[in-house]
PDB file of N, CA and C in Angstrom:
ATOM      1  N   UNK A   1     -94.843  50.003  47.123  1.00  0.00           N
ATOM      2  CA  UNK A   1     -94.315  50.521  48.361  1.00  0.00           C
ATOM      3  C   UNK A   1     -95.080  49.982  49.562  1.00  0.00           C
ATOM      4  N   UNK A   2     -96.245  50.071  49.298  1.00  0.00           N
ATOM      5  CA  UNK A   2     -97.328  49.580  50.684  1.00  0.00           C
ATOM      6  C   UNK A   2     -97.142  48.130  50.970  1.00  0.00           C
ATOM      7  N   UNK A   3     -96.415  46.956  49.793  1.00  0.00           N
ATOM      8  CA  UNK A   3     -96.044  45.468  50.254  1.00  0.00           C
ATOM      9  C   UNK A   3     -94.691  45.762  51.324  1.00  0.00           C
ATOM     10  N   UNK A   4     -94.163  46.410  50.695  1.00  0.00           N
ATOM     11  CA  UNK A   4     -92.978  46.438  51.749  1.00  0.00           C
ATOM     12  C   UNK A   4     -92.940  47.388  53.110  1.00  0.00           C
ATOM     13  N   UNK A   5     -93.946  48.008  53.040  1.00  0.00           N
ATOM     14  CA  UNK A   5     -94.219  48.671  54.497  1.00  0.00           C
ATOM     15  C   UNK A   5     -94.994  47.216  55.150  1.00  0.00           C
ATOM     16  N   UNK A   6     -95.602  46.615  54.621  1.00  0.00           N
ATOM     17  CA  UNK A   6     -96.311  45.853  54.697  1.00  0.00           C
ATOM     18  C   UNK A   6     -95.450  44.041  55.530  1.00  0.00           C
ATOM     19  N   UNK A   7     -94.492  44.084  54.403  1.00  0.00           N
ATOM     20  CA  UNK A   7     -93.429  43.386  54.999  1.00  0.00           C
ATOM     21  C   UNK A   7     -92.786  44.042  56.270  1.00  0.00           C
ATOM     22  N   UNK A   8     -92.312  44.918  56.507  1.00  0.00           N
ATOM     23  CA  UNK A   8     -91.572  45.707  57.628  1.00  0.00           C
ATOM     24  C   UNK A   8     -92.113  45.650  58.750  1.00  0.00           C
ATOM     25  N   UNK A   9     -93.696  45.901  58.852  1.00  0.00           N
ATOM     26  CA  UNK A   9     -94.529  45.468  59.834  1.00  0.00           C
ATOM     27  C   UNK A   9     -94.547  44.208  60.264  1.00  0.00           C
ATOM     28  N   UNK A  10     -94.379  43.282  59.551  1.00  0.00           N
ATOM     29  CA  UNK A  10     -94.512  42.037  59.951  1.00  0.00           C
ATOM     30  C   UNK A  10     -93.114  41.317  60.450  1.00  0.00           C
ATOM     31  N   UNK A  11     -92.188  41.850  60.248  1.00  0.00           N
ATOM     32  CA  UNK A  11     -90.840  41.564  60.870  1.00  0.00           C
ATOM     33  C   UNK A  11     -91.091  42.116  62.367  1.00  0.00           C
ATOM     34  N   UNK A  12     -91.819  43.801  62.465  1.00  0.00           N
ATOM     35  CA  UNK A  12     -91.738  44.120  63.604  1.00  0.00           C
ATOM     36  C   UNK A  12     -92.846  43.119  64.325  1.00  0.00           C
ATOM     37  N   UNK A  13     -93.882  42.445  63.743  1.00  0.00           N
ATOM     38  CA  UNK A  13     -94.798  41.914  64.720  1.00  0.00           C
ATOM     39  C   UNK A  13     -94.146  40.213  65.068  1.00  0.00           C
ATOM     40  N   UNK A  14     -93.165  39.987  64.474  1.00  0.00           N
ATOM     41  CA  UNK A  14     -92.643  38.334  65.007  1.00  0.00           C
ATOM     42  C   UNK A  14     -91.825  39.241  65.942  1.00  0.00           C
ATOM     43  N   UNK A  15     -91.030  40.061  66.060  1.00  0.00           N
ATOM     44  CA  UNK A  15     -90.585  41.035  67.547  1.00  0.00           C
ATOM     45  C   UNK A  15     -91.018  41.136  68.552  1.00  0.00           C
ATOM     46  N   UNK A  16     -92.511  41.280  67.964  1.00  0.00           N
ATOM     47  CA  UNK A  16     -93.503  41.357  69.286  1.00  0.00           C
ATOM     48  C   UNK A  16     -93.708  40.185  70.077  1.00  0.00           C
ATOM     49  N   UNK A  17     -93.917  39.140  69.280  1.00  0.00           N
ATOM     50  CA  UNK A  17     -93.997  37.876  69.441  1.00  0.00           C
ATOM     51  C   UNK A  17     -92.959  37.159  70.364  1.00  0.00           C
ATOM     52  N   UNK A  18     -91.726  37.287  70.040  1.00  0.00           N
ATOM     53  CA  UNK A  18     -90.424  36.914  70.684  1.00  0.00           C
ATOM     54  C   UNK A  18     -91.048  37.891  72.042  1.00  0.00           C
ATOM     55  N   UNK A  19     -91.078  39.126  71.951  1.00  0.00           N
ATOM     56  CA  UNK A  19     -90.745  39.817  73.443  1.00  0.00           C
ATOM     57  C   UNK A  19     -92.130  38.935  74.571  1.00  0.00           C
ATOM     58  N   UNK A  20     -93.131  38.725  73.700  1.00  0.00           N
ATOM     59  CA  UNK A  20     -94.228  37.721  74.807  1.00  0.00           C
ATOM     60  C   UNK A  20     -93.953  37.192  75.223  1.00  0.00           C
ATOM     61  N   UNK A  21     -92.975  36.203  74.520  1.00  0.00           N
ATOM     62  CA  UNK A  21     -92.237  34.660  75.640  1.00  0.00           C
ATOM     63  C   UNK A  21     -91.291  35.364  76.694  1.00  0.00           C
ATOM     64  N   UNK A  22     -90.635  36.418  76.242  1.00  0.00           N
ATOM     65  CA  UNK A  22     -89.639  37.054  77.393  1.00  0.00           C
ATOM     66  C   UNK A  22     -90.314  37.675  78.659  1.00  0.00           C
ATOM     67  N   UNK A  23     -91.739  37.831  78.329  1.00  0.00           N
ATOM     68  CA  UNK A  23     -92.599  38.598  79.580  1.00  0.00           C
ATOM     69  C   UNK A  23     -92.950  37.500  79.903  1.00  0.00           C
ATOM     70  N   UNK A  24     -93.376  36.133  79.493  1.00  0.00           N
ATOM     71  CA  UNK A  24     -93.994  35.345  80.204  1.00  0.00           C
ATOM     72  C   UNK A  24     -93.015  34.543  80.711  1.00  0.00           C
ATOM     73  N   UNK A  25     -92.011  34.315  80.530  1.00  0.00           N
ATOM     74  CA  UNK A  25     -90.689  33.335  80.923  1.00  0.00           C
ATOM     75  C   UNK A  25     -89.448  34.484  81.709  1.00  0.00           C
ATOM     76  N   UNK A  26     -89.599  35.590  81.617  1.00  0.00           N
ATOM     77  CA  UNK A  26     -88.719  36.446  81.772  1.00  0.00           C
ATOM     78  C   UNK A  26     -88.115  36.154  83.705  1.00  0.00           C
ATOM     79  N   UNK A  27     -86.538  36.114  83.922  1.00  0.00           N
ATOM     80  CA  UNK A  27     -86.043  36.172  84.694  1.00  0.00           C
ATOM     81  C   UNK A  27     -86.069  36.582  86.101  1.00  0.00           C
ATOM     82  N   UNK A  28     -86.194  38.266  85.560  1.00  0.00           N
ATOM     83  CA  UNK A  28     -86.707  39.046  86.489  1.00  0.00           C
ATOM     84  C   UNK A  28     -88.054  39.819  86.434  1.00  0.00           C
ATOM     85  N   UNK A  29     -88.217  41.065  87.000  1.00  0.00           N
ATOM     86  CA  UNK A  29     -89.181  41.648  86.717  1.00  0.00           C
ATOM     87  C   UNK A  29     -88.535  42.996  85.842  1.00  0.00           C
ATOM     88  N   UNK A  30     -87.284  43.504  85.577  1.00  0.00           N
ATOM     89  CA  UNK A  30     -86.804  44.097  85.025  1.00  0.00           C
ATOM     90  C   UNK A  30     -86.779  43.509  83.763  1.00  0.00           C
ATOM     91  N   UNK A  31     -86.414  42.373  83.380  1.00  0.00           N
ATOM     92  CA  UNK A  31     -86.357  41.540  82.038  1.00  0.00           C
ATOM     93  C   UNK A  31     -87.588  42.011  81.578  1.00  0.00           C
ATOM     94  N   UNK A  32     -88.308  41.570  81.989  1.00  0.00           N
ATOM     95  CA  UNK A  32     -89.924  41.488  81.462  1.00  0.00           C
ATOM     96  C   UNK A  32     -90.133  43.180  81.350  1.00  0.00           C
ATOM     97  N   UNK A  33     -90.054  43.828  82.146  1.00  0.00           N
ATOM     98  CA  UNK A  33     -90.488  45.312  81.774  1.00  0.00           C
ATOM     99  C   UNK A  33     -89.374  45.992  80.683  1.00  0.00           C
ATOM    100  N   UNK A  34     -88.437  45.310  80.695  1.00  0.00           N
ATOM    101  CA  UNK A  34     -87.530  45.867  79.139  1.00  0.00           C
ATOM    102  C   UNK A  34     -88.509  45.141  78.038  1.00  0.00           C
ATOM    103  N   UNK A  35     -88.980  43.693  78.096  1.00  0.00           N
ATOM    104  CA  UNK A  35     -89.466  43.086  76.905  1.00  0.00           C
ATOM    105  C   UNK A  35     -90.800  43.965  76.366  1.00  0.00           C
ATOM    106  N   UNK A  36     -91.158  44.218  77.660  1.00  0.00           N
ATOM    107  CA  UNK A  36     -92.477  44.833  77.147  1.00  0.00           C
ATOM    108  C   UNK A  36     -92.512  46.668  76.418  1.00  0.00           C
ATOM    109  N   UNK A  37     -91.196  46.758  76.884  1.00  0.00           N
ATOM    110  CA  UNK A  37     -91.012  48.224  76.454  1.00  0.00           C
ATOM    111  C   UNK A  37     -90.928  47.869  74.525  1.00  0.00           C
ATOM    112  N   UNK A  38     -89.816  46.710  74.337  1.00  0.00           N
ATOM    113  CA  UNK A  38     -89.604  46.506  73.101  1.00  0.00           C
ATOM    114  C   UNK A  38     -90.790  46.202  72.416  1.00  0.00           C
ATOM    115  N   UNK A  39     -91.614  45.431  73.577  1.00  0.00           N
ATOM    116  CA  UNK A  39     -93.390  45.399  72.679  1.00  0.00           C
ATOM    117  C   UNK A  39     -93.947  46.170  71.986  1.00  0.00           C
ATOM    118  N   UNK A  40     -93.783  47.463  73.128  1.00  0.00           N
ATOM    119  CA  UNK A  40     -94.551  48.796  72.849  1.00  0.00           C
ATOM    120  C   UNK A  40     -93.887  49.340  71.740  1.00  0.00           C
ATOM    121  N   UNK A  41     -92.706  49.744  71.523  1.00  0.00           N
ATOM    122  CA  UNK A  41     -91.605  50.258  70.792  1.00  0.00           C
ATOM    123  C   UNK A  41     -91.974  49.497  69.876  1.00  0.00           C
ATOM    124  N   UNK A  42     -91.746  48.091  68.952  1.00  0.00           N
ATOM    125  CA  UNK A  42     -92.305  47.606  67.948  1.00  0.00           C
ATOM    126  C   UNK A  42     -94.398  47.864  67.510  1.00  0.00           C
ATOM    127  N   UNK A  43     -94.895  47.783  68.557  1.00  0.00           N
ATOM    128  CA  UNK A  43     -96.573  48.217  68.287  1.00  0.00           C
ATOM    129  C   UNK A  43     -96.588  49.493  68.114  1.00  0.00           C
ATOM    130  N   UNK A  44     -95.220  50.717  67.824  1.00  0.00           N
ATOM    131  CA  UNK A  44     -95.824  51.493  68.043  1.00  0.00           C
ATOM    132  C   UNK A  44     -94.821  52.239  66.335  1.00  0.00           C
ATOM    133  N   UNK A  45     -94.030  50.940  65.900  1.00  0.00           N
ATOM    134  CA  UNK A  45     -94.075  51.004  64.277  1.00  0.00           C
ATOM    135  C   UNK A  45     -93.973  50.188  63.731  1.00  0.00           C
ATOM    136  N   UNK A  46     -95.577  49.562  64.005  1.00  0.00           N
ATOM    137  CA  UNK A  46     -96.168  48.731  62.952  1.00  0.00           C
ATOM    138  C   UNK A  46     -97.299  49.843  62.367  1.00  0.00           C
ATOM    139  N   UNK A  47     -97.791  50.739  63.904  1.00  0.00           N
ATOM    140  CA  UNK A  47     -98.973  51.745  63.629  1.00  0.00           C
ATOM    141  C   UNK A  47     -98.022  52.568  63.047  1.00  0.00           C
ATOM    142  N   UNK A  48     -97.139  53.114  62.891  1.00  0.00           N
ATOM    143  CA  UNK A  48     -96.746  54.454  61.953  1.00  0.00           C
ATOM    144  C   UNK A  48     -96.735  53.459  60.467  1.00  0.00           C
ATOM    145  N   UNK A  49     -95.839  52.212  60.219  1.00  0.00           N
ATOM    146  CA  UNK A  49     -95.815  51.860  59.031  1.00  0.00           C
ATOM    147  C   UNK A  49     -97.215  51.218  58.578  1.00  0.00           C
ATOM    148  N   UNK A  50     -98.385  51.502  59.644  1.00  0.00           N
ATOM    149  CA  UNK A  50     -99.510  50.902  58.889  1.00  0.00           C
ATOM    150  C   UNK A  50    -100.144  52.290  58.423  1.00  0.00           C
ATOM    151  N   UNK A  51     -99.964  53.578  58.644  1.00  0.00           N
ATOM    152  CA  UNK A  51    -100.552  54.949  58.772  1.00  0.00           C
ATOM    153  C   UNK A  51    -100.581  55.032  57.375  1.00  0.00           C
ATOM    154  N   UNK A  52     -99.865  54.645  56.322  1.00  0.00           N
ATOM    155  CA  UNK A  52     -99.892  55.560  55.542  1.00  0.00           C
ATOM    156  C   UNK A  52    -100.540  54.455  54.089  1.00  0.00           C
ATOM    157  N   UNK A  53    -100.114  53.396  54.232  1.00  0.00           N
ATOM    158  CA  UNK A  53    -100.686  51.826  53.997  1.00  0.00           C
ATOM    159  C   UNK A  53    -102.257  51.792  53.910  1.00  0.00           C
ATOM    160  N   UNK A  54    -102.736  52.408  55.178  1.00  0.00           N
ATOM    161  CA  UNK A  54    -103.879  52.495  55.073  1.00  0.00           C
ATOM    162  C   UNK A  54    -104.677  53.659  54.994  1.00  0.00           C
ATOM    163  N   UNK A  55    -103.852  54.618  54.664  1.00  0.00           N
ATOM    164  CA  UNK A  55    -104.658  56.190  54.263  1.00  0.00           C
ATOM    165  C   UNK A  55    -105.317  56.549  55.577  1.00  0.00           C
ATOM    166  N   UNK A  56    -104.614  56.399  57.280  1.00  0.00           N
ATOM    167  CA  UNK A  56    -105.437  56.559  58.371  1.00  0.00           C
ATOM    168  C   UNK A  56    -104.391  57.572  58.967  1.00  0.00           C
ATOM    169  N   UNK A  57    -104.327  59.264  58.689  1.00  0.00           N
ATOM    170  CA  UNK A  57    -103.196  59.497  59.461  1.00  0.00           C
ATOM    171  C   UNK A  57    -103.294  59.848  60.815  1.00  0.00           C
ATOM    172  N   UNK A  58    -104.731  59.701  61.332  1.00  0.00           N
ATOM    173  CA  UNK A  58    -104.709  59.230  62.781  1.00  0.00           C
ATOM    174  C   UNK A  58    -103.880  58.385  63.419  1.00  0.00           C
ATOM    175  N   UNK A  59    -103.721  57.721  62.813  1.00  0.00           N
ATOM    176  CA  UNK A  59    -103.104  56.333  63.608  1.00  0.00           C
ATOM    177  C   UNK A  59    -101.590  56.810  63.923  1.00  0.00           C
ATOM    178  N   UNK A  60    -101.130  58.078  63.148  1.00  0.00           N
ATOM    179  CA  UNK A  60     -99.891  59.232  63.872  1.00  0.00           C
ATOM    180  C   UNK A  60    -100.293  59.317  65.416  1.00  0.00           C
ATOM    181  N   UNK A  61    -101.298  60.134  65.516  1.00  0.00           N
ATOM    182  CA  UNK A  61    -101.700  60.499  67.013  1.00  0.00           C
ATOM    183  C   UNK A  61    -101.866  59.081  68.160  1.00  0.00           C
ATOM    184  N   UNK A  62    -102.577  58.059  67.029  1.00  0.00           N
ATOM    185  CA  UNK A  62    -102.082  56.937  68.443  1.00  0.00           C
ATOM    186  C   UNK A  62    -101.375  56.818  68.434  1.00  0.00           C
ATOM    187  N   UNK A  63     -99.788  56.887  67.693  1.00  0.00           N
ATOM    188  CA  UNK A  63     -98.658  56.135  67.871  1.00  0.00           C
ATOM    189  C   UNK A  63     -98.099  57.360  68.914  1.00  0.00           C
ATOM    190  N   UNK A  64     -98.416  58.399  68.817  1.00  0.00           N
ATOM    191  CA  UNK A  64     -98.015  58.789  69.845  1.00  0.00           C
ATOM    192  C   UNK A  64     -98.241  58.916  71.318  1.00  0.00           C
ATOM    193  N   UNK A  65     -99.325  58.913  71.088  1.00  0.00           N
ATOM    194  CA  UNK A  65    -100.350  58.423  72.474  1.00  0.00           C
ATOM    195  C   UNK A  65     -99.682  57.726  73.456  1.00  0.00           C
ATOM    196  N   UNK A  66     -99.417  56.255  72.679  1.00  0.00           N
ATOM    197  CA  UNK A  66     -98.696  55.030  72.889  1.00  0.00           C
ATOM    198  C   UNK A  66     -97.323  55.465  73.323  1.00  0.00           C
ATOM    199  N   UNK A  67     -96.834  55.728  72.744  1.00  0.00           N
ATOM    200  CA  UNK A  67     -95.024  56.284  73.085  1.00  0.00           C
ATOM    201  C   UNK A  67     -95.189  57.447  74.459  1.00  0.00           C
ATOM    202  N   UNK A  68     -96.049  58.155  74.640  1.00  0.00           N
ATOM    203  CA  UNK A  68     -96.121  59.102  75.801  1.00  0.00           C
ATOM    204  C   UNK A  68     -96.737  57.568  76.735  1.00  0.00           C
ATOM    205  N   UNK A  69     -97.669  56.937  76.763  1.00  0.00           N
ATOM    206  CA  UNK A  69     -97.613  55.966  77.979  1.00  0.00           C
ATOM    207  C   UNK A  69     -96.574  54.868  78.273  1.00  0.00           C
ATOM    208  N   UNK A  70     -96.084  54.663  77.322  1.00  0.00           N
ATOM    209  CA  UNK A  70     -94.795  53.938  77.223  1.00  0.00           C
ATOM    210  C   UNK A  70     -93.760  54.465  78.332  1.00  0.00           C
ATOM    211  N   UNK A  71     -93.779  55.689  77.777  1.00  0.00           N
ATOM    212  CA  UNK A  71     -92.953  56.405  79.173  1.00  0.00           C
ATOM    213  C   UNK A  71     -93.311  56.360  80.255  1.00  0.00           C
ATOM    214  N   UNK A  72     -94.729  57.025  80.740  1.00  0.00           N
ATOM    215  CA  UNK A  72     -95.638  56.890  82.139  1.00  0.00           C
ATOM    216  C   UNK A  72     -95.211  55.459  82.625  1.00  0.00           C
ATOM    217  N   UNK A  73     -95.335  54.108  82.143  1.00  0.00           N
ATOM    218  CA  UNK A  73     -94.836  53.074  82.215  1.00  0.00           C
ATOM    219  C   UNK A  73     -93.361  52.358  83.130  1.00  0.00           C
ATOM    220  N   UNK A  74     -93.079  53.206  82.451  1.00  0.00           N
ATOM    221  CA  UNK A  74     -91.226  53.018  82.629  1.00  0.00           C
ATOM    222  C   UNK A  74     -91.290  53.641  83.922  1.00  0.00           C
ATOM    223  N   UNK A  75     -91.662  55.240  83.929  1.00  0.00           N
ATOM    224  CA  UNK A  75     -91.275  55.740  85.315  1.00  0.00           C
ATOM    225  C   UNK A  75     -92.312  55.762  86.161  1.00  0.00           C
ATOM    226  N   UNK A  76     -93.386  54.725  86.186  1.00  0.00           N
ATOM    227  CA  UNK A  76     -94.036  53.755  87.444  1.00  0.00           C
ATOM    228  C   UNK A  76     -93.277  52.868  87.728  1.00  0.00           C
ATOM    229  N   UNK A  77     -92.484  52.018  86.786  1.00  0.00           N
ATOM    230  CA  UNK A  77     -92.091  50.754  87.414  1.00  0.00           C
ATOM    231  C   UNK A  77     -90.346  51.310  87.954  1.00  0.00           C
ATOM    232  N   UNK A  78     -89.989  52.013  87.347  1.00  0.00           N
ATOM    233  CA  UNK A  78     -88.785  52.744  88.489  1.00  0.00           C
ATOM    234  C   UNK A  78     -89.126  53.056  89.864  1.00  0.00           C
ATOM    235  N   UNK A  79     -89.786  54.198  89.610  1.00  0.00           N
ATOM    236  CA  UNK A  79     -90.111  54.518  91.118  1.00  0.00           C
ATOM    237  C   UNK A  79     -90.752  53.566  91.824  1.00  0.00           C
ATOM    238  N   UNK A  80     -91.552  52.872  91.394  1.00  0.00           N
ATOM    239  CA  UNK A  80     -91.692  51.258  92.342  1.00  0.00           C
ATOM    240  C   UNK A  80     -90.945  50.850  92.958  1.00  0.00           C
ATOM    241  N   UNK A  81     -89.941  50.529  92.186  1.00  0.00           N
ATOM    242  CA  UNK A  81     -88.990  49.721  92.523  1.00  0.00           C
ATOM    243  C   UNK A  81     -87.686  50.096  93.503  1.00  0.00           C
ATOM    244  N   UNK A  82     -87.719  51.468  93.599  1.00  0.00           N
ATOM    245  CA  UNK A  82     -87.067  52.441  94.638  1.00  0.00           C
ATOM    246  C   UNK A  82     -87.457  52.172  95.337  1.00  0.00           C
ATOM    247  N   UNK A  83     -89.030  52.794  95.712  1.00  0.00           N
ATOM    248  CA  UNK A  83     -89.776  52.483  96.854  1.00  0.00           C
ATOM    249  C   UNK A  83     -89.618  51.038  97.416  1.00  0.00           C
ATOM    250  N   UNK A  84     -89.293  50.325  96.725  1.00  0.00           N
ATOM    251  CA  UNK A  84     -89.685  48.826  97.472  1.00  0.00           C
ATOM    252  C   UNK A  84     -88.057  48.691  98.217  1.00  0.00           C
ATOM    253  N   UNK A  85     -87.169  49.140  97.581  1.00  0.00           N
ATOM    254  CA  UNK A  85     -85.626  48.891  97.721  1.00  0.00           C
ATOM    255  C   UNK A  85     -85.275  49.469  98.871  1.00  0.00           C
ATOM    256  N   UNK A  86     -86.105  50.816  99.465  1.00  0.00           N
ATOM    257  CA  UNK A  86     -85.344  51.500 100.701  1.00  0.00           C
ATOM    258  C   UNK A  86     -86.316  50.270 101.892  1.00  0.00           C
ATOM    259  N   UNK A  87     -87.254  49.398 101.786  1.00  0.00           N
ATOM    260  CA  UNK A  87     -87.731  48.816 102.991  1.00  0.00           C
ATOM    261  C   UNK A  87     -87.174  47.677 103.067  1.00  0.00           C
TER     262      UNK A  87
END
């Protein structure tokens, strides 16, 4: 079971990989802050499918950690971007 959690992770980390070139090549600044959301969103189950793989069930609490700043994230770069839109 732990090769194929093992595999699963690693599909999600060439994900990660793809979304880097989209932040570093990315269009806009919206492009890039979706890519990086998908970053987070994939880094954040590779750590649940590594939790149990590696007998660490901490690594629950970072993944959540991660997913609550993920959000903080999102609604900085909204309201940014309001703010910048009414001047």
């Amino acid at each position: 079971m732990s090769a194929f959690l093992l595999s699963i992770a690693l599909v999600l980390m060439a994900g990660i990989a793809a979304g880097l070139i989209r932040v570093a090549i990315g269009p806009s600044p919206s492009d890039r802050m979706m890519a990086a959301q998908l970053m987070g969103t994939s880094g954040i189950g590779v750590i649940l499918l590594l939790a149990p793989v590696l007998a660490v069930p901490a690594l629950i609490d970072v993944a959540l950690i991660f997913s609550l700043l993920a959000a903080v994230a999102v609604t900085a770069f909204t309201r940014r971007r309001l703010a910048n839109d009414g001047d």
